[in-house]
PDB file of N, CA and C in Angstrom:
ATOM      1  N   UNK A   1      31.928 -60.941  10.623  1.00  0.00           N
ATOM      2  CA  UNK A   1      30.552 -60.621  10.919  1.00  0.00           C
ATOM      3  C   UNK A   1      29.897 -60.126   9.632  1.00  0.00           C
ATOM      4  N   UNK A   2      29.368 -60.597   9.032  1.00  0.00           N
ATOM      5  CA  UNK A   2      27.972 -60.394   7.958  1.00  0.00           C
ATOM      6  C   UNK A   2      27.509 -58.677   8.565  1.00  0.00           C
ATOM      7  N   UNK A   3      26.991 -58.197   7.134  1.00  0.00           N
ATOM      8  CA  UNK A   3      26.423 -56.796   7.208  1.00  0.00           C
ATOM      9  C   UNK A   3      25.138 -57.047   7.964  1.00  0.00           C
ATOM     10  N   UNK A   4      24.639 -57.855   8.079  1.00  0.00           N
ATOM     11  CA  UNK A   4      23.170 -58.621   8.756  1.00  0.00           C
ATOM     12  C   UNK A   4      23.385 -58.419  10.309  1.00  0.00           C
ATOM     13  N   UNK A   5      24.224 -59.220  10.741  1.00  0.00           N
ATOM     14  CA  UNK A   5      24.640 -59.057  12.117  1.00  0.00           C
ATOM     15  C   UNK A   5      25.178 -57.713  12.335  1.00  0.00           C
ATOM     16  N   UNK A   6      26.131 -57.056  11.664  1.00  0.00           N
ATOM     17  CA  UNK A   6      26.390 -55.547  12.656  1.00  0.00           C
ATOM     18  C   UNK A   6      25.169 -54.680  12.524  1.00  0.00           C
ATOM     19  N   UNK A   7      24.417 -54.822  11.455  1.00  0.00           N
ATOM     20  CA  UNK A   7      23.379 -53.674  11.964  1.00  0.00           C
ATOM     21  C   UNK A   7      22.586 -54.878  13.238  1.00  0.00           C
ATOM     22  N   UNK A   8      22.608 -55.614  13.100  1.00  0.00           N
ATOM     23  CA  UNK A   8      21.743 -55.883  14.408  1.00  0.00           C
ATOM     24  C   UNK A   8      22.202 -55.472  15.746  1.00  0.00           C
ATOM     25  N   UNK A   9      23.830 -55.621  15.710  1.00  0.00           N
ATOM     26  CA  UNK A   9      24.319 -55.888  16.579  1.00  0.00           C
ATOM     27  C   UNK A   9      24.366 -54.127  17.289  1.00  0.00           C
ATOM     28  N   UNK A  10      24.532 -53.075  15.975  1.00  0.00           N
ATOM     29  CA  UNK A  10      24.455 -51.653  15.825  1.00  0.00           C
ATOM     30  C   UNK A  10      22.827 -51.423  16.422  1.00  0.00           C
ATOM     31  N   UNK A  11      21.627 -51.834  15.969  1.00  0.00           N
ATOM     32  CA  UNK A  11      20.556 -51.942  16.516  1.00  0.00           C
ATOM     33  C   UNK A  11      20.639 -51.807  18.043  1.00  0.00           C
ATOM     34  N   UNK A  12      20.727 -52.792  18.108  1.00  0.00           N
ATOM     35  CA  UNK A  12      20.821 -53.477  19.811  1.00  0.00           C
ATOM     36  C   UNK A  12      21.653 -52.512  20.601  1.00  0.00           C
ATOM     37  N   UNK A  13      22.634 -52.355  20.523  1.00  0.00           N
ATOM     38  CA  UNK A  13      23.349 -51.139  21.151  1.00  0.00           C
ATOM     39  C   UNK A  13      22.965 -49.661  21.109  1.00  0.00           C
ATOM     40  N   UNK A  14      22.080 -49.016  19.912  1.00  0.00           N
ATOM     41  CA  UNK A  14      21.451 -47.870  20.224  1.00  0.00           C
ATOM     42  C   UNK A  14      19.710 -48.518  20.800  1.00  0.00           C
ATOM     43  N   UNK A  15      19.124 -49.217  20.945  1.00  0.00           N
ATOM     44  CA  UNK A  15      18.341 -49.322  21.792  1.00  0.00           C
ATOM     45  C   UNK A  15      18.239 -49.949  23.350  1.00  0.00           C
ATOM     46  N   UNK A  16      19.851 -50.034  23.546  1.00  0.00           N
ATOM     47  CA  UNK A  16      20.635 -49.917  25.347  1.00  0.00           C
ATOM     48  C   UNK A  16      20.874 -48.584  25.275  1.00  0.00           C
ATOM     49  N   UNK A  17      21.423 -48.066  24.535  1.00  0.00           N
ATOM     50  CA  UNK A  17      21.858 -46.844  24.737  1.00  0.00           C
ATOM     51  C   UNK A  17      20.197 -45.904  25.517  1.00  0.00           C
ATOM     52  N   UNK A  18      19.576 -45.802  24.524  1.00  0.00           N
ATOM     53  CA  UNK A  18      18.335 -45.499  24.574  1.00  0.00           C
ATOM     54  C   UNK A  18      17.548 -45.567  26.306  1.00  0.00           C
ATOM     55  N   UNK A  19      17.398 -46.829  26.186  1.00  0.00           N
ATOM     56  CA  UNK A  19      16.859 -47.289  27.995  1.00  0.00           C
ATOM     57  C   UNK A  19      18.018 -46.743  28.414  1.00  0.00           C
ATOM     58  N   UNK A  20      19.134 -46.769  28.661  1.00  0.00           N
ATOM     59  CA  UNK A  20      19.967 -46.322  29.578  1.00  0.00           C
ATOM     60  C   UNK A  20      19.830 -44.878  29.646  1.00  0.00           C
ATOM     61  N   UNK A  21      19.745 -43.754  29.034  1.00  0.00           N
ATOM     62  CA  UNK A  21      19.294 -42.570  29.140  1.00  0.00           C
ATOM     63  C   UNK A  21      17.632 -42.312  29.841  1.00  0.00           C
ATOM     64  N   UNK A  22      16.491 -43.508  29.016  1.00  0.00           N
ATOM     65  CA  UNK A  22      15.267 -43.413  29.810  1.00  0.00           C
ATOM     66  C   UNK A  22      15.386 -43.689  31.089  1.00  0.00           C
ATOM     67  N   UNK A  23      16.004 -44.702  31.716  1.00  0.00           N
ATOM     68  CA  UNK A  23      16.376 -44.944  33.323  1.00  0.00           C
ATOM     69  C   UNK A  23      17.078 -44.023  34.138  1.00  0.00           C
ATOM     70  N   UNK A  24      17.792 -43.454  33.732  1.00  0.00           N
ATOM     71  CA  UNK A  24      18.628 -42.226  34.092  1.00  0.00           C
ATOM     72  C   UNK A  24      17.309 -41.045  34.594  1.00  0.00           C
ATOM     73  N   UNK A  25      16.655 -41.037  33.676  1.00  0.00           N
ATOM     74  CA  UNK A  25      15.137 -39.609  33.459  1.00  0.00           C
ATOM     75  C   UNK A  25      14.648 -39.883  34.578  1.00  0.00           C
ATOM     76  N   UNK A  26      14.176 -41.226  34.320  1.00  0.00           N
ATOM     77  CA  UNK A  26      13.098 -41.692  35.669  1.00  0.00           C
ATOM     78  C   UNK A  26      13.424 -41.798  37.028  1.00  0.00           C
ATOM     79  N   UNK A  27      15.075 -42.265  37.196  1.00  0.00           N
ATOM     80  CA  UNK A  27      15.502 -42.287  38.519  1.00  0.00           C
ATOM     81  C   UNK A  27      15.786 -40.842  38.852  1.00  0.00           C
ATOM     82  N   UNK A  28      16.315 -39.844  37.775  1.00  0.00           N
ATOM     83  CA  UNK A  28      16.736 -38.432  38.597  1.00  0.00           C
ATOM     84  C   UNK A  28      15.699 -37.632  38.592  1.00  0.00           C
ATOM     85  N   UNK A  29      13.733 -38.275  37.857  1.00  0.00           N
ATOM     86  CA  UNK A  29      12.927 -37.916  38.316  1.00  0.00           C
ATOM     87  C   UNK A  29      11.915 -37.775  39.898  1.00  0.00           C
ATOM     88  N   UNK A  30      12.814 -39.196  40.604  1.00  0.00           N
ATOM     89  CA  UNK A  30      12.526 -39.569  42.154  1.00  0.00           C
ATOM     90  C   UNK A  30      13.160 -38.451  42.792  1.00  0.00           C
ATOM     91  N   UNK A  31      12.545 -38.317  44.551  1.00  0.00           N
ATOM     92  CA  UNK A  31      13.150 -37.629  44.931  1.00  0.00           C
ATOM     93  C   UNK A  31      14.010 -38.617  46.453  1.00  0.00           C
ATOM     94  N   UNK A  32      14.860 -38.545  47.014  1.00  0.00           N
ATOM     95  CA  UNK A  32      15.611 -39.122  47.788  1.00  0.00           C
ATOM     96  C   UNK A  32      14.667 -39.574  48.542  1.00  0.00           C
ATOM     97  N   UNK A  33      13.570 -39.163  49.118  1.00  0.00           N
ATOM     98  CA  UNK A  33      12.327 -39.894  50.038  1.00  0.00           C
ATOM     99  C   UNK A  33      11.804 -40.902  49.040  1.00  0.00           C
ATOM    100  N   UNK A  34      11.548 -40.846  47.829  1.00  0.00           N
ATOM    101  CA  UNK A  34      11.002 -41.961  46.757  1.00  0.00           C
ATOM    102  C   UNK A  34      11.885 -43.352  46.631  1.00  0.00           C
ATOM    103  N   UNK A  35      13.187 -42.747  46.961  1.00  0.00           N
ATOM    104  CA  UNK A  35      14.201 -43.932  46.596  1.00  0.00           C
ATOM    105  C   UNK A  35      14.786 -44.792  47.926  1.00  0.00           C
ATOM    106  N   UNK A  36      14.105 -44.077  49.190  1.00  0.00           N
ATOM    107  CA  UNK A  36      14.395 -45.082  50.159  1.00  0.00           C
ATOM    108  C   UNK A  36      13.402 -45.785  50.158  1.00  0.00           C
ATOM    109  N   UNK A  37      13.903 -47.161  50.644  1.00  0.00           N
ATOM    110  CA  UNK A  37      12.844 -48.056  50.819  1.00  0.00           C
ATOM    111  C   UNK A  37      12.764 -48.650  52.212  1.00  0.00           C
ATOM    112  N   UNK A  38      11.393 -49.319  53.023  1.00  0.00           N
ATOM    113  CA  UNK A  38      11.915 -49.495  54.552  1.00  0.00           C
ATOM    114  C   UNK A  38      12.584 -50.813  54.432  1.00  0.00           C
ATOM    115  N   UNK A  39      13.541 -51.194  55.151  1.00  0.00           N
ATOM    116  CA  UNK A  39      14.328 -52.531  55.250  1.00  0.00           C
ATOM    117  C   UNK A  39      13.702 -53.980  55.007  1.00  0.00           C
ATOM    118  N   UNK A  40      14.003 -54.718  54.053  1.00  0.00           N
ATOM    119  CA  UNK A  40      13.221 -56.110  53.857  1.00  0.00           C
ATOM    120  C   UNK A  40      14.234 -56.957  53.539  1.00  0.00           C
ATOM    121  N   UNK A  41      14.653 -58.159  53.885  1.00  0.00           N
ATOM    122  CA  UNK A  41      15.369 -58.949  53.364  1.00  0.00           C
ATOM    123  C   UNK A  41      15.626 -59.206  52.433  1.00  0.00           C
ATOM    124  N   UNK A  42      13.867 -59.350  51.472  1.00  0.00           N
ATOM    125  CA  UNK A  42      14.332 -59.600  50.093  1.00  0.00           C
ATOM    126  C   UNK A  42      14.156 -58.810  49.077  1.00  0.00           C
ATOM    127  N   UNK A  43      14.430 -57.682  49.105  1.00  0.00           N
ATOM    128  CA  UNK A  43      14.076 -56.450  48.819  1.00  0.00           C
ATOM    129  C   UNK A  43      15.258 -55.518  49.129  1.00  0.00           C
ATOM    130  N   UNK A  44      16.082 -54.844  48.009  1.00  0.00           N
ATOM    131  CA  UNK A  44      17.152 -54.079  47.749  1.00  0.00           C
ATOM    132  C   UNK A  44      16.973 -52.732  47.403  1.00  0.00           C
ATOM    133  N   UNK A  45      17.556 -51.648  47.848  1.00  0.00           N
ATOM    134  CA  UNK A  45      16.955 -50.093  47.560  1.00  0.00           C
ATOM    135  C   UNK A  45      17.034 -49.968  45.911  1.00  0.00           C
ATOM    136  N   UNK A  46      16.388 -49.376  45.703  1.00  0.00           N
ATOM    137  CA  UNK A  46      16.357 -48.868  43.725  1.00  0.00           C
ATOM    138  C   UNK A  46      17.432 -48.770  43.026  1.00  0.00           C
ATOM    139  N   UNK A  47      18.426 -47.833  43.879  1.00  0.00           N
ATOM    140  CA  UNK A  47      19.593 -47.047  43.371  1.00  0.00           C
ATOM    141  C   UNK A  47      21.172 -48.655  43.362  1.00  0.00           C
ATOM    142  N   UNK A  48      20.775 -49.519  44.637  1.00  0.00           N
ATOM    143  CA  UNK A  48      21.477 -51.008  44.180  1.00  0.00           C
ATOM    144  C   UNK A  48      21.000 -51.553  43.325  1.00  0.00           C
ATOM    145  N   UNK A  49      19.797 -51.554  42.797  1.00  0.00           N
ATOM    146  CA  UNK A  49      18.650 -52.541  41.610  1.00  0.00           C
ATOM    147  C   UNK A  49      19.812 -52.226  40.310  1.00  0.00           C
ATOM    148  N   UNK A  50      20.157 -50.877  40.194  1.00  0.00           N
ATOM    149  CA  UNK A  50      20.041 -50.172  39.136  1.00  0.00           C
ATOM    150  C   UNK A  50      21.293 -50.478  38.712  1.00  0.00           C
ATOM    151  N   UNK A  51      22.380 -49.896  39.579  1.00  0.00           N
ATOM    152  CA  UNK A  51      23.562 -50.061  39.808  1.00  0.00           C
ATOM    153  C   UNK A  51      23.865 -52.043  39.430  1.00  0.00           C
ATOM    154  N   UNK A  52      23.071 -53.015  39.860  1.00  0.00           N
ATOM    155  CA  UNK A  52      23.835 -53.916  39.330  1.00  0.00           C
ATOM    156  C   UNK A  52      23.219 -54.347  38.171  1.00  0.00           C
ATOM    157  N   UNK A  53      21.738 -53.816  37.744  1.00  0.00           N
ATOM    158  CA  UNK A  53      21.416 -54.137  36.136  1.00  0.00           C
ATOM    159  C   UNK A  53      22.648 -53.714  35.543  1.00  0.00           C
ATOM    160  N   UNK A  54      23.262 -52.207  35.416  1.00  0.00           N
ATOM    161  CA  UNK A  54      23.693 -51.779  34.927  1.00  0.00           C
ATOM    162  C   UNK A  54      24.829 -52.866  34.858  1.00  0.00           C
ATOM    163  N   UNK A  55      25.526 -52.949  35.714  1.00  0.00           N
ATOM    164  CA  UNK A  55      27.163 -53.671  35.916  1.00  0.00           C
ATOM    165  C   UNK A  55      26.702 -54.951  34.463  1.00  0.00           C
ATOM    166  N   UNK A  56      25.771 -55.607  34.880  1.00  0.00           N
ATOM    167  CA  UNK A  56      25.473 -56.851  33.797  1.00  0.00           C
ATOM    168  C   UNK A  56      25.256 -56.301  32.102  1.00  0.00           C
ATOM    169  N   UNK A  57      24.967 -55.129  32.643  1.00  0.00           N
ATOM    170  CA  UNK A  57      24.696 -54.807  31.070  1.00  0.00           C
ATOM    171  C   UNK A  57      26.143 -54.618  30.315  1.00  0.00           C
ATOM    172  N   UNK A  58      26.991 -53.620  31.268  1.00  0.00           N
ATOM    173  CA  UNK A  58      28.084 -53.279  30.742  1.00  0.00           C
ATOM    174  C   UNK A  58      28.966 -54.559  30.411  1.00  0.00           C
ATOM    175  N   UNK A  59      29.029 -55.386  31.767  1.00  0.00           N
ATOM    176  CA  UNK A  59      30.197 -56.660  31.054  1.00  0.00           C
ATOM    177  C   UNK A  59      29.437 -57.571  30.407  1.00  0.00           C
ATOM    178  N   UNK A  60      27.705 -57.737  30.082  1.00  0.00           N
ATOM    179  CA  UNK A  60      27.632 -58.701  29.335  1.00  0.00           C
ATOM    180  C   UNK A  60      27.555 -58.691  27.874  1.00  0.00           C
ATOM    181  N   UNK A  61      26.779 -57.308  28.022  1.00  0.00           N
ATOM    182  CA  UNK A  61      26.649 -56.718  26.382  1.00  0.00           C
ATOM    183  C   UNK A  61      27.721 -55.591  25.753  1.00  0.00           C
ATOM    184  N   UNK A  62      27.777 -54.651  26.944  1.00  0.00           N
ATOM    185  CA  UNK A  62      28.621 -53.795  26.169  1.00  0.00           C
ATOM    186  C   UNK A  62      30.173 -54.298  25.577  1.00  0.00           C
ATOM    187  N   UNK A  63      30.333 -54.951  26.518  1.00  0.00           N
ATOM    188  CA  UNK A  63      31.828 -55.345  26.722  1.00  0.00           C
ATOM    189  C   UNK A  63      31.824 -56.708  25.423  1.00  0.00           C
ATOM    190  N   UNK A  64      31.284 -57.297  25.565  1.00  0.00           N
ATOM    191  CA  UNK A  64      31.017 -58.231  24.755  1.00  0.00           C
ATOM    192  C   UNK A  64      30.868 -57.788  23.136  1.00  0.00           C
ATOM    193  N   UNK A  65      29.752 -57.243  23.449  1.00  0.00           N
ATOM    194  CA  UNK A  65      29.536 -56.620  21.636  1.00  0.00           C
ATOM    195  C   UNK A  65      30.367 -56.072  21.193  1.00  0.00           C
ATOM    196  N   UNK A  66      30.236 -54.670  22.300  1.00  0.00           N
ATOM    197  CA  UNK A  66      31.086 -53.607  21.640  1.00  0.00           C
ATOM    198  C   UNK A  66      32.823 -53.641  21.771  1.00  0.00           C
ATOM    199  N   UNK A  67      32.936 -54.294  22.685  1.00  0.00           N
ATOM    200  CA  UNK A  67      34.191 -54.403  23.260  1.00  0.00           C
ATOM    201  C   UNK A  67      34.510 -52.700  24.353  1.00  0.00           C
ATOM    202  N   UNK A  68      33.855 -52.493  24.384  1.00  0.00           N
ATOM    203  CA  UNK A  68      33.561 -50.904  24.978  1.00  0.00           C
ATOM    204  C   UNK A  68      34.222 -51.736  26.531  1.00  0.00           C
ATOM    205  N   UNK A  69      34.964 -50.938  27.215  1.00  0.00           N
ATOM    206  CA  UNK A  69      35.665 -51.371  28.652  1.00  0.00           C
ATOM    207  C   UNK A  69      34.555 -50.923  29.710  1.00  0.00           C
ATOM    208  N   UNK A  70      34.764 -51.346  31.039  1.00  0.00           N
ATOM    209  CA  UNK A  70      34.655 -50.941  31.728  1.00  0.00           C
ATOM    210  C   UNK A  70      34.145 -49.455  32.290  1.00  0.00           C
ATOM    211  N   UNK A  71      33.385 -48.991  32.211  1.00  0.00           N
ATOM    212  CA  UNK A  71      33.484 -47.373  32.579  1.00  0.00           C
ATOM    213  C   UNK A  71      33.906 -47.259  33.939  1.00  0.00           C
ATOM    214  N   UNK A  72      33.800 -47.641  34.872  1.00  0.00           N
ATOM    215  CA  UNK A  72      34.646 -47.809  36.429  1.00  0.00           C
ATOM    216  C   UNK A  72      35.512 -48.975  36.535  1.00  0.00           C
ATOM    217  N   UNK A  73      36.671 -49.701  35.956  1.00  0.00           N
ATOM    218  CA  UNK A  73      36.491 -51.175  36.273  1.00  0.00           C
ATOM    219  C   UNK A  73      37.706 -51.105  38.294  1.00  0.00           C
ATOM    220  N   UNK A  74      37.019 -50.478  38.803  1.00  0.00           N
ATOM    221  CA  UNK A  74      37.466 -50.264  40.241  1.00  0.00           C
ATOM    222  C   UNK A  74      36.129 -51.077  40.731  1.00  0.00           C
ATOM    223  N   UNK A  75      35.128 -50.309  40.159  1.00  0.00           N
ATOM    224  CA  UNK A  75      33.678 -50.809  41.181  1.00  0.00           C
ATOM    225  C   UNK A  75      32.923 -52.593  40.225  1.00  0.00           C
ATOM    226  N   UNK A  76      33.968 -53.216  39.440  1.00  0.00           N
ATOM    227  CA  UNK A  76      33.924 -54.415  38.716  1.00  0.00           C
ATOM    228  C   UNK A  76      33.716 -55.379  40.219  1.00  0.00           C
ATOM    229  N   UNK A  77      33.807 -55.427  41.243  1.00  0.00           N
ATOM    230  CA  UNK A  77      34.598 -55.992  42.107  1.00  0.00           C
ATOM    231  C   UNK A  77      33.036 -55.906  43.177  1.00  0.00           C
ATOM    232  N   UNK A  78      32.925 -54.880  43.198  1.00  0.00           N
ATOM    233  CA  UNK A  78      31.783 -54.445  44.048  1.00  0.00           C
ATOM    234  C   UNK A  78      30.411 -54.883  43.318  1.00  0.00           C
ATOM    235  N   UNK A  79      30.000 -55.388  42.389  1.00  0.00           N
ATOM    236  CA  UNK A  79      28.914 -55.471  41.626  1.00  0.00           C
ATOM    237  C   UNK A  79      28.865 -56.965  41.310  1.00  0.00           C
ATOM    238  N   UNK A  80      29.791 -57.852  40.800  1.00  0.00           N
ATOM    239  CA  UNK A  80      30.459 -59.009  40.382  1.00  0.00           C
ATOM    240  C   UNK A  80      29.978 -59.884  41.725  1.00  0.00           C
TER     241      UNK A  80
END
């Protein structure tokens, strides 16, 4: 890997890092009445939205780039 690509690649990973702490703010800014939603077919509660961005982020980028594992790989299964 070229010095070109790891800072990008270094880039890119502190600005996931980054949103992943801002998403964290905003969701533990809701309060449990904010985060239910009434039942819709096509329409999933916040806290599943979040939960499987996340899963994609971890095995597509983290895992990928960084080689960083799994942080649960129990709930790999449940998200997948």
């Amino acid at each position: 890997m070229t010095q070109s690509e790891q800072a990008q690649k270094t880039e890119l990973l502190a600005e996931l890092e980054a949103t992943c702490h801002r998403t964290f703010e905003l969701v533990d800014s809701l309060s449990d009445e904010q985060l239910e939603v009434p039942y819709h077919p096509g329409v999933n509660p916040p806290l599943w939205e979040m939960g499987h961005a996340s899963f994609f982020y971890e095995v597509f980028v983290f895992n990928l780039l960084d080689g960083t594992p799994s942080y649960d790989p129990s709930m790999d299964d449940l998200w997948d």
